[in-house]
C-alpha atoms as a PDB file:
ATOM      1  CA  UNK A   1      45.769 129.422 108.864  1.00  0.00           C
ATOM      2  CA  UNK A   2      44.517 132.015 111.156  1.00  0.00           C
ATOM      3  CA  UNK A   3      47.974 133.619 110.644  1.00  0.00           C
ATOM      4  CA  UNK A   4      46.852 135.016 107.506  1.00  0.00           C
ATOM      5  CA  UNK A   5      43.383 136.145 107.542  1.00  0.00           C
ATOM      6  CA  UNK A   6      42.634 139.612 106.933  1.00  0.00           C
ATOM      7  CA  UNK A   7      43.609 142.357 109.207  1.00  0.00           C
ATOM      8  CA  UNK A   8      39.648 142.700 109.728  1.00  0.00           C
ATOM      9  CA  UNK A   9      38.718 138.952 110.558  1.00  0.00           C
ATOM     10  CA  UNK A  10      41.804 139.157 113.000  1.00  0.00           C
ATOM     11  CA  UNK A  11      40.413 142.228 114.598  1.00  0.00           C
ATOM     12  CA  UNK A  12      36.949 140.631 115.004  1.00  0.00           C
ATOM     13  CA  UNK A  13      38.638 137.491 116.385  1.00  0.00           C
ATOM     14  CA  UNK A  14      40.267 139.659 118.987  1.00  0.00           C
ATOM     15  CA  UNK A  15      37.439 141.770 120.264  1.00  0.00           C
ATOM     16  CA  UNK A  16      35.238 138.471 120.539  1.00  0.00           C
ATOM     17  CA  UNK A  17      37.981 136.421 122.575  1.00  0.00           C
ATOM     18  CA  UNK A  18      38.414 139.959 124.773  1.00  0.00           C
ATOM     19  CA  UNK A  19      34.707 139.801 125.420  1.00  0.00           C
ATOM     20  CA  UNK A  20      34.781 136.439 126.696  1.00  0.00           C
ATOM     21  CA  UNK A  21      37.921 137.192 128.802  1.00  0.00           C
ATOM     22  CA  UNK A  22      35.443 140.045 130.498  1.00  0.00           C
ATOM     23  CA  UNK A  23      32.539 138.239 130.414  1.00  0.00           C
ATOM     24  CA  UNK A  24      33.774 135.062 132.151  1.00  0.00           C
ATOM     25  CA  UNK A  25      37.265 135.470 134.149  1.00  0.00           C
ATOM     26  CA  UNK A  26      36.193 138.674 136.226  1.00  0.00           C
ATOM     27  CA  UNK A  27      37.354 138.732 140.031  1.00  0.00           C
ATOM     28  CA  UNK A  28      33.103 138.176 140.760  1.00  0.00           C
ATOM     29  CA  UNK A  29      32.825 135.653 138.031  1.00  0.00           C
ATOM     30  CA  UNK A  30      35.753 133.416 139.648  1.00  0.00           C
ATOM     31  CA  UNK A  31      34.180 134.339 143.302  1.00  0.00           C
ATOM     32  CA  UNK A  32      30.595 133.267 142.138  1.00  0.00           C
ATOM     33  CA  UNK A  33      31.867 129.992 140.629  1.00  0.00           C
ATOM     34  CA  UNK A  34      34.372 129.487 143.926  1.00  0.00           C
ATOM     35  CA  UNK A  35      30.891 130.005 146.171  1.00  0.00           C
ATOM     36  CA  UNK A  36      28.904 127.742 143.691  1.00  0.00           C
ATOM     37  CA  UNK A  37      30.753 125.094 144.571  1.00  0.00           C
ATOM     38  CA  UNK A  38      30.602 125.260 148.164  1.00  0.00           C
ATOM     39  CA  UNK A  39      27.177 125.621 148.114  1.00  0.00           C
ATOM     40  CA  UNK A  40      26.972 122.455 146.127  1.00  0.00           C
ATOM     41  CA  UNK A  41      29.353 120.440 148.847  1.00  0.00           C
ATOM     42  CA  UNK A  42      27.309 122.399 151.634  1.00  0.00           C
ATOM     43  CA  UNK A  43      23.888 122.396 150.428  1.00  0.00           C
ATOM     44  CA  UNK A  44      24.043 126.355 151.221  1.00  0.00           C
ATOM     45  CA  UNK A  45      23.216 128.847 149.079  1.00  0.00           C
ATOM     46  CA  UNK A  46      25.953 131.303 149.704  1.00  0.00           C
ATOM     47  CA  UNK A  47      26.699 132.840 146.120  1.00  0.00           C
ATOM     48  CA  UNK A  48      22.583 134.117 146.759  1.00  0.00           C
ATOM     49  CA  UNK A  49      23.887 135.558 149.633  1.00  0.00           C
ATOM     50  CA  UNK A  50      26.975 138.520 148.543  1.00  0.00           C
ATOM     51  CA  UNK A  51      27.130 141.429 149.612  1.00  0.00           C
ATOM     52  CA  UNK A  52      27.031 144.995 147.946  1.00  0.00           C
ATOM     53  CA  UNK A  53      29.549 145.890 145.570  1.00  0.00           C
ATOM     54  CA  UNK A  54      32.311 148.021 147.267  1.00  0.00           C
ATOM     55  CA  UNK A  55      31.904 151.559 147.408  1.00  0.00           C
ATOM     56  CA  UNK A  56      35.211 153.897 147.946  1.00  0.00           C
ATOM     57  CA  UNK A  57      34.005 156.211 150.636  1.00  0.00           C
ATOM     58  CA  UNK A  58      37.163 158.155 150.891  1.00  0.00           C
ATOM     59  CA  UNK A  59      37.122 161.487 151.054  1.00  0.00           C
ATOM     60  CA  UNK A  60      38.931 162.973 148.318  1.00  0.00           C
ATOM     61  CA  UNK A  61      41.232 166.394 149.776  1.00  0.00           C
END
């Protein structure tokens, strides 16, 4: 069982399913897929369409 692999397989196992966390459940990645499909009941092509990524422009002081 997975249970008892090495302490080095289980590490590798980890950083690889932490990867894909990053990779694919983001904030953008879940707004891109949301906008994919209303472009595909729309016909639009809104997730071509986003806007610049936000910028703090508060002044530190």
């Amino acid at each position: 069982s997975v249970l008892h692999a090495p302490a080095d397989a289980l590490h590798a196992m980890g950083e690889a399913a932490r990867a894909t966390v990053l990779a694919h459940y983001t904030t953008h990645a879940m707004q891109q897929a949301t906008l994919s499909v209303y472009d595909e009941l729309l016909g639009t092509h809104l997730h071509k369409n986003e806007p610049a990524p936000f910028q703090d422009q508060s002044v530190a002081g």
